[in-house]
N, C-alpha and C. Protein backbone atom coordinates (compact mmCIF):
# COMPACT_ATOMS: atom_id res chain seq x y z
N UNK A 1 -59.81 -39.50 -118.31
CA UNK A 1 -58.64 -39.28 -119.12
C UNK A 1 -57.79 -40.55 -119.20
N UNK A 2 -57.71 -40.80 -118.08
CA UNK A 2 -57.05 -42.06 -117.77
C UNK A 2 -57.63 -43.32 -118.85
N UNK A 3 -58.96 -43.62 -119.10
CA UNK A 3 -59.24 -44.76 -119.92
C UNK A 3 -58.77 -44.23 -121.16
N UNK A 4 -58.85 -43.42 -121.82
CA UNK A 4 -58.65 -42.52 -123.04
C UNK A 4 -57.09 -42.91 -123.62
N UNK A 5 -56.42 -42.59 -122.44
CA UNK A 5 -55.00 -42.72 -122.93
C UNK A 5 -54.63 -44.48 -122.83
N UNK A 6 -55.61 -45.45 -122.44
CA UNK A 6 -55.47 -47.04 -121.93
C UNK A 6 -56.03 -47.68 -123.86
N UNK A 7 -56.88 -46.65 -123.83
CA UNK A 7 -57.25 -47.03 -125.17
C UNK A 7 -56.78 -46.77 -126.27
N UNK A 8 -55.98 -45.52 -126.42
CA UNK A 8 -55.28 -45.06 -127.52
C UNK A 8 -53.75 -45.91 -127.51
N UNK A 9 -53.52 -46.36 -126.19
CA UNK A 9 -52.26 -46.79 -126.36
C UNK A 9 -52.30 -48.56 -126.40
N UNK A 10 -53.93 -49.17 -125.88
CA UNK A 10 -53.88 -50.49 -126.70
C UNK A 10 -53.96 -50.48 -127.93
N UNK A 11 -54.74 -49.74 -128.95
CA UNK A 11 -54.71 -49.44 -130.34
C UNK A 11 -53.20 -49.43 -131.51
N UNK A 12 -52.49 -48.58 -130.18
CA UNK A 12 -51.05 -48.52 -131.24
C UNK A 12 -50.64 -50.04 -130.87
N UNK A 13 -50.46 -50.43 -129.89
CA UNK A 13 -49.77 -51.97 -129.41
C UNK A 13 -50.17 -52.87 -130.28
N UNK A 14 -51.59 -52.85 -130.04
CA UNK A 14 -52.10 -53.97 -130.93
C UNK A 14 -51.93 -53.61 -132.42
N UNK A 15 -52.00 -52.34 -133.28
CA UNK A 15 -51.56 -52.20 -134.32
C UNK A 15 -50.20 -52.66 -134.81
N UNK A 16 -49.40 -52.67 -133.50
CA UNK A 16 -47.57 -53.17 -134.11
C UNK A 16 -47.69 -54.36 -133.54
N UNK A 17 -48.39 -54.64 -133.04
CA UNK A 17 -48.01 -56.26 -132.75
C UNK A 17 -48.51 -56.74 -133.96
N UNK A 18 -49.70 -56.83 -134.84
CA UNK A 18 -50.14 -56.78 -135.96
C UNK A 18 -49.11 -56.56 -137.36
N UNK A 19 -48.95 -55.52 -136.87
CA UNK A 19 -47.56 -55.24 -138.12
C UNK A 19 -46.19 -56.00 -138.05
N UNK A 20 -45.77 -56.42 -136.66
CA UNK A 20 -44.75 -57.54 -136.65
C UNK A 20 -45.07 -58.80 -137.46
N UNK A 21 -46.48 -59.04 -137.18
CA UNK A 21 -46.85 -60.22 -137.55
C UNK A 21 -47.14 -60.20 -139.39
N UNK A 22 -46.83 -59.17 -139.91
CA UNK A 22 -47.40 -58.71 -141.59
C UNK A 22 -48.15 -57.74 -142.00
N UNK A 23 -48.80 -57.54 -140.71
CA UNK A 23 -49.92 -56.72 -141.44
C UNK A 23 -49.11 -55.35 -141.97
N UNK A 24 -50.03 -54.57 -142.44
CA UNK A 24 -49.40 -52.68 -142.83
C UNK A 24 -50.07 -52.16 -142.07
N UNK A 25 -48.80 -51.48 -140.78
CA UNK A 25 -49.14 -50.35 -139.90
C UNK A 25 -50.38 -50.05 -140.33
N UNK A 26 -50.36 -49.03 -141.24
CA UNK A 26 -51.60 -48.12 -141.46
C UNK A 26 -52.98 -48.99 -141.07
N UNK A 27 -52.73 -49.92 -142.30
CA UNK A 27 -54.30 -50.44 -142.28
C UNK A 27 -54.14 -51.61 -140.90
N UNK A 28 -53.85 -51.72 -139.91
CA UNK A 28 -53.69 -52.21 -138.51
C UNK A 28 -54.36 -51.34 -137.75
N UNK A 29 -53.73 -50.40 -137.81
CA UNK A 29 -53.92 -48.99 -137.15
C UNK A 29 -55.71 -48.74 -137.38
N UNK A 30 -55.90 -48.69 -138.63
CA UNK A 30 -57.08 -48.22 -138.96
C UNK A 30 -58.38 -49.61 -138.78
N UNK A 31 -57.95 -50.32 -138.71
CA UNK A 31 -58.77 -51.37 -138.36
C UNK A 31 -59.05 -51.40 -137.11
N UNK A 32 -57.83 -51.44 -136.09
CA UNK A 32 -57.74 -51.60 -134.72
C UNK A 32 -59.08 -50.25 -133.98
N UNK A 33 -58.91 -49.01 -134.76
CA UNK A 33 -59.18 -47.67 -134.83
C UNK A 33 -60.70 -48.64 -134.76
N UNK A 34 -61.54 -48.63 -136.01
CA UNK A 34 -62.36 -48.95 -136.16
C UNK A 34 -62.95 -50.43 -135.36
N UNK A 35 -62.33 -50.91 -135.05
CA UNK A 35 -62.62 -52.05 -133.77
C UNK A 35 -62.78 -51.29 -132.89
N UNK A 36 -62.57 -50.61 -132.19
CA UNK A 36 -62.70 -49.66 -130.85
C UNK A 36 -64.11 -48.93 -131.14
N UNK A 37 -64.02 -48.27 -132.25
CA UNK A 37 -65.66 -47.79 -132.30
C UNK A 37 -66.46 -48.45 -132.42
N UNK A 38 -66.42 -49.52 -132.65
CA UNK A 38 -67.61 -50.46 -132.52
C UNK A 38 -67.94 -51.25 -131.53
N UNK A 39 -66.41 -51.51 -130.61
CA UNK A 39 -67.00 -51.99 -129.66
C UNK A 39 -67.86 -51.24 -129.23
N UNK A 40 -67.45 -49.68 -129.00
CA UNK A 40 -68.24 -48.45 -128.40
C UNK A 40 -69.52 -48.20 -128.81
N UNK A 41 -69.73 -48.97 -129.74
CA UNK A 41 -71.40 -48.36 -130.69
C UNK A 41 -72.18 -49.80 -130.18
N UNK A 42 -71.32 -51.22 -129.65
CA UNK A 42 -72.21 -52.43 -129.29
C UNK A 42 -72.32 -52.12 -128.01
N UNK A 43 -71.33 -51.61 -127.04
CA UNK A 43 -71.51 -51.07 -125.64
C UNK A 43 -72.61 -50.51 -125.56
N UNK A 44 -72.95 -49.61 -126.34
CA UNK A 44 -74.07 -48.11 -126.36
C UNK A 44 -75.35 -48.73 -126.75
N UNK A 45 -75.11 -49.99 -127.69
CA UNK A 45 -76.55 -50.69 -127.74
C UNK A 45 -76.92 -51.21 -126.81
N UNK A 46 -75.75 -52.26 -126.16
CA UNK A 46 -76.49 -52.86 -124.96
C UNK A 46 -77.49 -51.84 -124.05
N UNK A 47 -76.31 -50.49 -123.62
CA UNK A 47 -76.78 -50.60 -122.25
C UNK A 47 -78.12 -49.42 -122.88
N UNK A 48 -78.46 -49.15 -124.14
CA UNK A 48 -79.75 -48.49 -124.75
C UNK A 48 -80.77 -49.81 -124.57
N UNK A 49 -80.63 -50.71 -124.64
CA UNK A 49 -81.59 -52.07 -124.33
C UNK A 49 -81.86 -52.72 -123.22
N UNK A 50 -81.16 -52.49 -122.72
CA UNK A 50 -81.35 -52.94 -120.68
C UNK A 50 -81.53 -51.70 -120.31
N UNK A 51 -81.76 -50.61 -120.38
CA UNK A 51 -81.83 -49.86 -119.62
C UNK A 51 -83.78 -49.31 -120.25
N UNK A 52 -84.25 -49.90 -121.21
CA UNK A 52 -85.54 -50.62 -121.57
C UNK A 52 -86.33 -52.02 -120.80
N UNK A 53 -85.30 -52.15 -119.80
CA UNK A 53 -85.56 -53.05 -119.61
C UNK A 53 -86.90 -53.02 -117.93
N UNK A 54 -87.56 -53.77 -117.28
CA UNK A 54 -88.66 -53.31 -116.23
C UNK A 54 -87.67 -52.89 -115.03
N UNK A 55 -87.51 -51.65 -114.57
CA UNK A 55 -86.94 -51.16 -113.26
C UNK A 55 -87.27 -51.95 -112.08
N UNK A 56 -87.83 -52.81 -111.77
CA UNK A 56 -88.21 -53.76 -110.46
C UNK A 56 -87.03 -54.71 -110.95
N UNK A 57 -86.54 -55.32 -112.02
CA UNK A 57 -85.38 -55.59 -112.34
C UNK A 57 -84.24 -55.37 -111.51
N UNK A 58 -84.01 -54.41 -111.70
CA UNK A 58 -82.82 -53.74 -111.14
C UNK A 58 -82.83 -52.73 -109.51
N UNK A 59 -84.22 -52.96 -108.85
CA UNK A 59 -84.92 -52.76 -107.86
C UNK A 59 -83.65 -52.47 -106.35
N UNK A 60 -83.78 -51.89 -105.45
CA UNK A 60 -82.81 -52.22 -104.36
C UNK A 60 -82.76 -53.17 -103.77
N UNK A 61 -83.97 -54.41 -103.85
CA UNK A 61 -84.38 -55.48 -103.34
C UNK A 61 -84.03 -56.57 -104.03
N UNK A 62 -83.57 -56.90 -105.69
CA UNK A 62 -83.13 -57.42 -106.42
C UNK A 62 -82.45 -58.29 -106.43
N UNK A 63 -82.55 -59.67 -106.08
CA UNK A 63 -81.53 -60.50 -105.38
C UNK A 63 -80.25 -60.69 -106.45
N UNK A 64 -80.48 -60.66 -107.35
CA UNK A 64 -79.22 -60.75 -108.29
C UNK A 64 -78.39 -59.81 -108.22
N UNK A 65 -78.41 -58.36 -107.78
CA UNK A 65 -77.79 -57.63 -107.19
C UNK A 65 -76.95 -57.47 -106.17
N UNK A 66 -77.45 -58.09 -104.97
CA UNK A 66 -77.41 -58.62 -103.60
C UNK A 66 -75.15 -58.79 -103.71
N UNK A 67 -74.98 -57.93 -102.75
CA UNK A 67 -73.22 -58.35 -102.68
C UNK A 67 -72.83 -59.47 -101.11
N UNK A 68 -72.26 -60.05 -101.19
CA UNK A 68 -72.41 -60.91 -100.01
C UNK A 68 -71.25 -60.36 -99.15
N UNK A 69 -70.99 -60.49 -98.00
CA UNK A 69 -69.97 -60.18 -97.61
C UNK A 69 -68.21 -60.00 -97.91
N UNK A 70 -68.29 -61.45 -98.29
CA UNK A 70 -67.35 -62.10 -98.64
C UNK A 70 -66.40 -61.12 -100.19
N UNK A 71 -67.47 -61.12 -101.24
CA UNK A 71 -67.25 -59.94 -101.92
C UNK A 71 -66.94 -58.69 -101.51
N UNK A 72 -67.50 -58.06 -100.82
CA UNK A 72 -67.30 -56.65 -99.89
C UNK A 72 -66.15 -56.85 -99.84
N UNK A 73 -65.46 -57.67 -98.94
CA UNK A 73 -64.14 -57.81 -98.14
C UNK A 73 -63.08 -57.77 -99.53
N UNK A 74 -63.40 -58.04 -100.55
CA UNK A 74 -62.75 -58.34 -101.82
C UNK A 74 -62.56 -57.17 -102.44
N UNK A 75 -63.35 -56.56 -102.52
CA UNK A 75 -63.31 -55.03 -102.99
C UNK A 75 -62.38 -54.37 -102.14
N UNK A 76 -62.28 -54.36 -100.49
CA UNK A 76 -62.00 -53.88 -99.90
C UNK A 76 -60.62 -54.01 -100.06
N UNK A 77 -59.78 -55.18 -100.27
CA UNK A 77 -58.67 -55.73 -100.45
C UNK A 77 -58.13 -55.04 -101.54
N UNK A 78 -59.13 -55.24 -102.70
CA UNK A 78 -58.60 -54.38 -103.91
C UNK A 78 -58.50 -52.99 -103.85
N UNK A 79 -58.76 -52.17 -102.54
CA UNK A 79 -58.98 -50.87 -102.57
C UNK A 79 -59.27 -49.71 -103.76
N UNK A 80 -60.43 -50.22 -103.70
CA UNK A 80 -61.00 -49.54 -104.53
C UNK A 80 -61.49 -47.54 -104.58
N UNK A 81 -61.65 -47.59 -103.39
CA UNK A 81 -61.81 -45.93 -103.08
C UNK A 81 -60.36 -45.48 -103.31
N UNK A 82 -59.41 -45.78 -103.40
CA UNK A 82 -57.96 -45.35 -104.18
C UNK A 82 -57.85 -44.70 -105.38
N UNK A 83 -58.64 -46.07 -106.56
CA UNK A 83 -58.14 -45.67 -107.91
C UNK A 83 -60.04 -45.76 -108.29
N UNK A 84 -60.63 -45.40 -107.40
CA UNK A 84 -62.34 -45.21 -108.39
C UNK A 84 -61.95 -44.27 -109.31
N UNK A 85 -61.41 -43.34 -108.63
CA UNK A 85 -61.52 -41.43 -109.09
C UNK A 85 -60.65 -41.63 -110.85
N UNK A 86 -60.54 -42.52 -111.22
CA UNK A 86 -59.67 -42.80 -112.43
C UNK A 86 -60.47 -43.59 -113.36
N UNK A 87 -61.91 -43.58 -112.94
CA UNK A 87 -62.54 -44.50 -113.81
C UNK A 87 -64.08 -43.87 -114.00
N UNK A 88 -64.11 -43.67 -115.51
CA UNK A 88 -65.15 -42.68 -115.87
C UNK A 88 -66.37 -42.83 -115.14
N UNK A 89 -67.51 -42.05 -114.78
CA UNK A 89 -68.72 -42.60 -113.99
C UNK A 89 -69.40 -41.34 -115.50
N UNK A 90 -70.19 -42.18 -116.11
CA UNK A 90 -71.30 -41.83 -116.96
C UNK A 90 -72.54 -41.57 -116.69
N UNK A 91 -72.79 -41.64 -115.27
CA UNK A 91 -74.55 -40.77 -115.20
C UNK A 91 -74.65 -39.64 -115.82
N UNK A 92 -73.93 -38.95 -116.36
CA UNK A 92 -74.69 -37.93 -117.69
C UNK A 92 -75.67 -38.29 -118.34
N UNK A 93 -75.60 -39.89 -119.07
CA UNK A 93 -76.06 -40.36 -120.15
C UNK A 93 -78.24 -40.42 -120.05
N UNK A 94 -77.77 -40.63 -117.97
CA UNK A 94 -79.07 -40.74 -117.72
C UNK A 94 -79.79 -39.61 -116.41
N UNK A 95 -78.68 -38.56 -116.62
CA UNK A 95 -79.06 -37.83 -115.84
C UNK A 95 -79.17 -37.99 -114.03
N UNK A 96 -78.01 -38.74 -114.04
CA UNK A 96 -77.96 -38.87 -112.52
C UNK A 96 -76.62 -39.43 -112.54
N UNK A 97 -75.75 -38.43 -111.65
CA UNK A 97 -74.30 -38.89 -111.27
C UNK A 97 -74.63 -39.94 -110.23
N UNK A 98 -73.53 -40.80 -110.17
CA UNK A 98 -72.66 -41.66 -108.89
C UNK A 98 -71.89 -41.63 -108.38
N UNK A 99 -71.59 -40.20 -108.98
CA UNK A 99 -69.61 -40.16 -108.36
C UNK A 99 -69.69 -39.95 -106.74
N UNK A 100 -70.54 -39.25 -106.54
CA UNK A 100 -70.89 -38.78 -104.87
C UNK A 100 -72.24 -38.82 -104.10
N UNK A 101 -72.52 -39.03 -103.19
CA UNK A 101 -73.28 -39.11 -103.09
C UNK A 101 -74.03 -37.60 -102.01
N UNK A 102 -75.33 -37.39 -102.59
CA UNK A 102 -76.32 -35.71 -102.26
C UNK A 102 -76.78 -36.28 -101.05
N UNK A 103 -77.23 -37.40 -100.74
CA UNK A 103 -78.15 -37.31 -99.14
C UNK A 103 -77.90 -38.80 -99.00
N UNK A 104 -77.98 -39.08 -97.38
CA UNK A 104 -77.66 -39.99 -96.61
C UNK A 104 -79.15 -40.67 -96.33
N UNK A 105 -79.86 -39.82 -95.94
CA UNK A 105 -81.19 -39.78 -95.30
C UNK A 105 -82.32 -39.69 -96.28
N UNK A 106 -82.47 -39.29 -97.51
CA UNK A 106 -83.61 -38.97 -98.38
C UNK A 106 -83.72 -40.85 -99.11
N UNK A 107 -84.32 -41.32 -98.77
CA UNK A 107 -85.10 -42.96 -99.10
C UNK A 107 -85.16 -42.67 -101.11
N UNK A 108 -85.65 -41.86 -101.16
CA UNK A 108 -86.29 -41.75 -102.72
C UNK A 108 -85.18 -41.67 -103.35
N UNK A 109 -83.78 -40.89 -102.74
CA UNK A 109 -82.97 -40.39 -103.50
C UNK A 109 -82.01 -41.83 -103.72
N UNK A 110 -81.81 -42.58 -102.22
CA UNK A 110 -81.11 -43.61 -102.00
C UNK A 110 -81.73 -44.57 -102.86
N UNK A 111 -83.11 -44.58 -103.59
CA UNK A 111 -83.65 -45.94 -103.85
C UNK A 111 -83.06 -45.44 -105.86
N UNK A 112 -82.97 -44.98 -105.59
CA UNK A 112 -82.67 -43.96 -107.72
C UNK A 112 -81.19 -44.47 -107.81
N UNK A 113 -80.19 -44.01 -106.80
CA UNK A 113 -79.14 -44.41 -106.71
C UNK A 113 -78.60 -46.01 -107.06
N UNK A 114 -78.92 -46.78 -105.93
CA UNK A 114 -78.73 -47.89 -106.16
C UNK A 114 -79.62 -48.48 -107.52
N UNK A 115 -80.83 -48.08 -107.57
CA UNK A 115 -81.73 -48.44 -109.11
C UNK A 115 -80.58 -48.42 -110.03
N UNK A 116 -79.72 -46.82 -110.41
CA UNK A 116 -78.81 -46.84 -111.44
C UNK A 116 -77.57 -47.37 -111.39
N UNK A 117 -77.09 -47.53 -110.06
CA UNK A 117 -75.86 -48.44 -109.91
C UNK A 117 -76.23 -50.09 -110.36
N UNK A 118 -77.41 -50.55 -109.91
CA UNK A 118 -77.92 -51.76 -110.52
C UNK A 118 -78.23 -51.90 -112.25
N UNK A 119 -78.60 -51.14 -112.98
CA UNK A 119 -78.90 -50.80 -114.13
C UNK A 119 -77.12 -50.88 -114.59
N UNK A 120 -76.17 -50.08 -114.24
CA UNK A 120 -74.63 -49.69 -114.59
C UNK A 120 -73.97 -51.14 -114.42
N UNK A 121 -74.78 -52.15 -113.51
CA UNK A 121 -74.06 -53.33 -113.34
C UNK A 121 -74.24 -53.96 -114.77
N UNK A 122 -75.21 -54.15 -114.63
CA UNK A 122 -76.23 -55.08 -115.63
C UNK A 122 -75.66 -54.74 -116.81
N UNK A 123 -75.32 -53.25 -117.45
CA UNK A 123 -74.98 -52.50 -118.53
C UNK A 123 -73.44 -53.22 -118.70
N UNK A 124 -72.63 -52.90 -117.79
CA UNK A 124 -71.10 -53.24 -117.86
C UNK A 124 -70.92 -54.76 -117.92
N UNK A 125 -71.57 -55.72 -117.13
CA UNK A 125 -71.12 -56.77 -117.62
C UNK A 125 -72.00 -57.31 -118.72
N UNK A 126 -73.06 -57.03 -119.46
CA UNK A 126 -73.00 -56.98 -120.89
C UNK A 126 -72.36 -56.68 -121.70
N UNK A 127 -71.42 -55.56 -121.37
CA UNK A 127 -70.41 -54.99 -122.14
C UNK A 127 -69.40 -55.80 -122.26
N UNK A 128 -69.19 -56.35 -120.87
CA UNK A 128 -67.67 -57.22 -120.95
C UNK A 128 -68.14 -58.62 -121.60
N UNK A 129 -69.51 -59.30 -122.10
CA UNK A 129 -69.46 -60.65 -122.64
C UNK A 129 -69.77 -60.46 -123.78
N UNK A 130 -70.30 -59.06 -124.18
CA UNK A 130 -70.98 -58.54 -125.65
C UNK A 130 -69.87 -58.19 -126.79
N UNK A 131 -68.61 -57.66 -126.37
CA UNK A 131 -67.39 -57.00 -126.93
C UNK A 131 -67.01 -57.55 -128.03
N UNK A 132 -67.24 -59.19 -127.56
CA UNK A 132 -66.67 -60.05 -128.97
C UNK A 132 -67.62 -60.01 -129.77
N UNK A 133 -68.58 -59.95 -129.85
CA UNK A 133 -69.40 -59.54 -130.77
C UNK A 133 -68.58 -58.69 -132.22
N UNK A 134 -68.07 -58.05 -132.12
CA UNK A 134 -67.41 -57.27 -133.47
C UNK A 134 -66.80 -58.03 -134.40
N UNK A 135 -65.87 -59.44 -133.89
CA UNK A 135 -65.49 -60.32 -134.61
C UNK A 135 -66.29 -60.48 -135.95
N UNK A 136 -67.90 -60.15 -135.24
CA UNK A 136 -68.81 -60.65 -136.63
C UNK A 136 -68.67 -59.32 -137.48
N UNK A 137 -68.55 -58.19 -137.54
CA UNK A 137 -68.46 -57.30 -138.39
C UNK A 137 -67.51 -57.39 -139.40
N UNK A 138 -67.40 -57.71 -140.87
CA UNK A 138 -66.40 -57.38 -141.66
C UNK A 138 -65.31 -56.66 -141.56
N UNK A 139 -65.73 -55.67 -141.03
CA UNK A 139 -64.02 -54.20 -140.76
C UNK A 139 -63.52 -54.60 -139.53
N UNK A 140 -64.03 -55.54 -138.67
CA UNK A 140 -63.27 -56.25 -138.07
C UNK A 140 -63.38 -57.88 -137.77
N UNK A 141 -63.34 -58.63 -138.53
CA UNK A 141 -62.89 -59.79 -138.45
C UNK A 141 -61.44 -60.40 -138.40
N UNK A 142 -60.55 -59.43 -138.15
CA UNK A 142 -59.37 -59.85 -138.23
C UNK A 142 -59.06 -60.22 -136.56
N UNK A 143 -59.29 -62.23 -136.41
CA UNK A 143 -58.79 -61.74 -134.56
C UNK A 143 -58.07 -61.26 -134.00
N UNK A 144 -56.89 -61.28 -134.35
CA UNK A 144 -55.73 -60.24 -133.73
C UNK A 144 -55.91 -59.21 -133.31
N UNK A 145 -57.07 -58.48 -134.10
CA UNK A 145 -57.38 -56.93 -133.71
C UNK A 145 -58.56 -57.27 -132.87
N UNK A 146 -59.65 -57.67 -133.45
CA UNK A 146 -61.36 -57.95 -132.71
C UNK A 146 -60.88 -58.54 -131.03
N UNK A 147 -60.09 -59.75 -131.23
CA UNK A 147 -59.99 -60.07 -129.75
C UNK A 147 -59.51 -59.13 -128.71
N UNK A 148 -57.90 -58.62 -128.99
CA UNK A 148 -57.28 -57.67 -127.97
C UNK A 148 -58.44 -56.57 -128.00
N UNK A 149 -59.24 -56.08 -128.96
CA UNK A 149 -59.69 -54.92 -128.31
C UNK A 149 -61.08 -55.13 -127.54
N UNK A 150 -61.55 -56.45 -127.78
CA UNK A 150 -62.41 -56.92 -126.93
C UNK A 150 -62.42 -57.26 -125.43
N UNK A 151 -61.02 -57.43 -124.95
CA UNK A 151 -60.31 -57.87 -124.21
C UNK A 151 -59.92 -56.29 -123.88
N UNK A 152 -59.80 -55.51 -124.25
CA UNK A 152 -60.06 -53.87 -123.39
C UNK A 152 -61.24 -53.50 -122.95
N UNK A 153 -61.74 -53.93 -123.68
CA UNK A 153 -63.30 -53.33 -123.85
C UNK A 153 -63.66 -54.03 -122.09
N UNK A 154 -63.42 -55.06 -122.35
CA UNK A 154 -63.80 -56.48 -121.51
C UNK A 154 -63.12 -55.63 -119.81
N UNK A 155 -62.19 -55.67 -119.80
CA UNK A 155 -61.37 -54.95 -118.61
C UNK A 155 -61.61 -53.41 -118.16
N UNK A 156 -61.80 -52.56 -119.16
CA UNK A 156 -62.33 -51.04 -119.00
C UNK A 156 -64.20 -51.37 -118.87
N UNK A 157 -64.57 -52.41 -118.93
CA UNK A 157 -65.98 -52.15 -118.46
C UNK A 157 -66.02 -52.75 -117.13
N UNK A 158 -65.32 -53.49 -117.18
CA UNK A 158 -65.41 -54.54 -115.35
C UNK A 158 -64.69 -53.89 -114.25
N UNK A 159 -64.47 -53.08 -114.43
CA UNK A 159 -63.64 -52.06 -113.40
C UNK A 159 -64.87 -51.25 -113.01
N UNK A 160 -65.75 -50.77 -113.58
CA UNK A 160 -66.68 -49.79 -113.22
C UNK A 160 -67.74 -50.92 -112.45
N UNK A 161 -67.87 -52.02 -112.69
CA UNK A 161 -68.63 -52.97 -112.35
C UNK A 161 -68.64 -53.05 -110.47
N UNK A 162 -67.09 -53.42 -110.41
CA UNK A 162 -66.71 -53.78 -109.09
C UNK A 162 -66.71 -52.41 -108.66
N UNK A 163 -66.81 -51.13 -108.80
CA UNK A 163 -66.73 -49.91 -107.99
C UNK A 163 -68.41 -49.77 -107.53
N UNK A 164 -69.13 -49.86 -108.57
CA UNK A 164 -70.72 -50.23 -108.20
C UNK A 164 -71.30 -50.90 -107.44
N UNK A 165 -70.60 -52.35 -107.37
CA UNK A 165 -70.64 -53.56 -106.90
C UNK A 165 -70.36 -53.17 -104.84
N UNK A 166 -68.48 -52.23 -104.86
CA UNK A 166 -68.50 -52.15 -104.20
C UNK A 166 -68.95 -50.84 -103.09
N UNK A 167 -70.32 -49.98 -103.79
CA UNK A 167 -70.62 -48.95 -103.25
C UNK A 167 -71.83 -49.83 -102.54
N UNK A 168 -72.32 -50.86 -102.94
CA UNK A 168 -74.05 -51.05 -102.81
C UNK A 168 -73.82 -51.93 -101.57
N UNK A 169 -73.09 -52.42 -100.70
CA UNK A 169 -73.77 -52.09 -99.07
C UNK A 169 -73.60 -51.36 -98.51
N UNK A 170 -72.89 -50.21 -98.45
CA UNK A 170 -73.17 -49.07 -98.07
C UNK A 170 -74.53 -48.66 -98.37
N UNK A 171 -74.55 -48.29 -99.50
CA UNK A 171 -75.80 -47.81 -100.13
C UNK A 171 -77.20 -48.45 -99.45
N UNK A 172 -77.15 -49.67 -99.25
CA UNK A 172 -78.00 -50.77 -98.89
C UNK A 172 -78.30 -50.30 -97.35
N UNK A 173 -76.87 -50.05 -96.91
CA UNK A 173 -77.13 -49.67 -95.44
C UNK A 173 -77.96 -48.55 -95.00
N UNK A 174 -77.22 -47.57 -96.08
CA UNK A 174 -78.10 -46.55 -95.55
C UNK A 174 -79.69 -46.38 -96.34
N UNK A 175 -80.09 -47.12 -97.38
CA UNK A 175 -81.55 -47.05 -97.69
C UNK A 175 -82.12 -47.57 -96.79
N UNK A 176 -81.92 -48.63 -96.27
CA UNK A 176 -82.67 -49.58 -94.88
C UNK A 176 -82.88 -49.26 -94.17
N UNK A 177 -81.86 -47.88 -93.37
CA UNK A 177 -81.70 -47.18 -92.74
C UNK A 177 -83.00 -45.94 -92.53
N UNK A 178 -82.83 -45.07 -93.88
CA UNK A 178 -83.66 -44.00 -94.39
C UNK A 178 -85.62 -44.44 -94.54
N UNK A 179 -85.46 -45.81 -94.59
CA UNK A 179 -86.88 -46.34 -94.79
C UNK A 179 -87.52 -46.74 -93.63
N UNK A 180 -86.68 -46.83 -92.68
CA UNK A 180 -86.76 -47.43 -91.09
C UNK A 180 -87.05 -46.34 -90.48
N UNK A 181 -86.23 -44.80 -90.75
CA UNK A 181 -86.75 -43.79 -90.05
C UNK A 181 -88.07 -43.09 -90.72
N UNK A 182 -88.17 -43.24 -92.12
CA UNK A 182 -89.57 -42.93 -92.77
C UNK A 182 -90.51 -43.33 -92.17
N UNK A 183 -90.16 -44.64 -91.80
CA UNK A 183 -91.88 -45.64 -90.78
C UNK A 183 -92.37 -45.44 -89.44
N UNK A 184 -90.57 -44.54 -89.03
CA UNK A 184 -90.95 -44.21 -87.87
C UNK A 184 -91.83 -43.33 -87.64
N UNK A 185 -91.29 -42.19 -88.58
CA UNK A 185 -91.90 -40.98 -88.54
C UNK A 185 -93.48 -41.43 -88.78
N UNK A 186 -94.24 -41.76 -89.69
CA UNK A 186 -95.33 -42.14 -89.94
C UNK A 186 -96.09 -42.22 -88.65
């Protein structure tokens, strides 16, 4: 709800900041309007194209993934388990939530998890360098509008980034964990 109302109310801003500057409310409004759906329709391409992309990619082992400590501690600072609960989590799209996590101990379940939190990385910060992209569309070439709402787009996708970012040593911990007692058992 919370992004919903971040977005409807950069739309009016940037529509009157627009209209201070000349433009007509309306067609500000309706441009700005239509900049937002498209960022939303280039968002939806990306992450429909990386998520095509080879799953060993985005693997639990994946070094581009990999959070270093130093980051951890950064997240931690930013307290993030505070304001996650305010920031949409979309595993609908692929049939597997992140909001919580079902088992500590199940390896298969832990290795899907982090797979889609790695996939959600990859997705979001495409989103946040892809956004300007709309500039090139005619119904929005106007920068005033294309940039600021790119520049939402850009900030409402990198927030979900660092909540991902900062679930996966945990996550890490306990797959290492779950695969260590799998071998035992063996």
């Amino acid at each position: 709800m919370l992004y919903l109302i971040v977005i409807i109310a950069a739309n009016v801003v940037i529509a009157a900041v627009n209209a201070m500057m000349g433009a007509e409310l309306w067609r500000a409004l309706l441009e700005s309007a239509l900049a937002t759906v498209s960022v939303i329709a280039v968002d939806g391409i990306f992450a429909f194209l990386i998520r095509r992309l080879p799953e060993s990619w985005f693997s639990p082992r994946a070094k581009a993934f990999a959070v270093s400590k130093k980051e951890a501690r950064l997240y931690r600072k930013l307290k993030i388990n505070k304001w996650k609960k305010h920031v949409p989590e979309l595993g609908g799209f692929t049939n597997f939530h992140k909001s919580s996590l079902k088992s500590t101990t199940d390896a298969d379940y832990l290795r899907r998890f982090i797979l889609e939190s790695n996939y959600g990385v990859a997705i979001h910060v495409a989103n946040v360098i892809t956004g300007i992209l709309i500039i090139l569309l005619p119904f929005c070439s106007t920068p005033s509008i294309a940039i600021p709402v790119a520049g939402v787009n850009a900030v409402l996708s990198f927030l979900p980034v660092m909540i991902l970012r900062a679930n996966t040593p945990a996550l890490m911990l306990l797959y290492n964990k779950s695969q260590n007692s799998n071998q035992i058992k063996l």
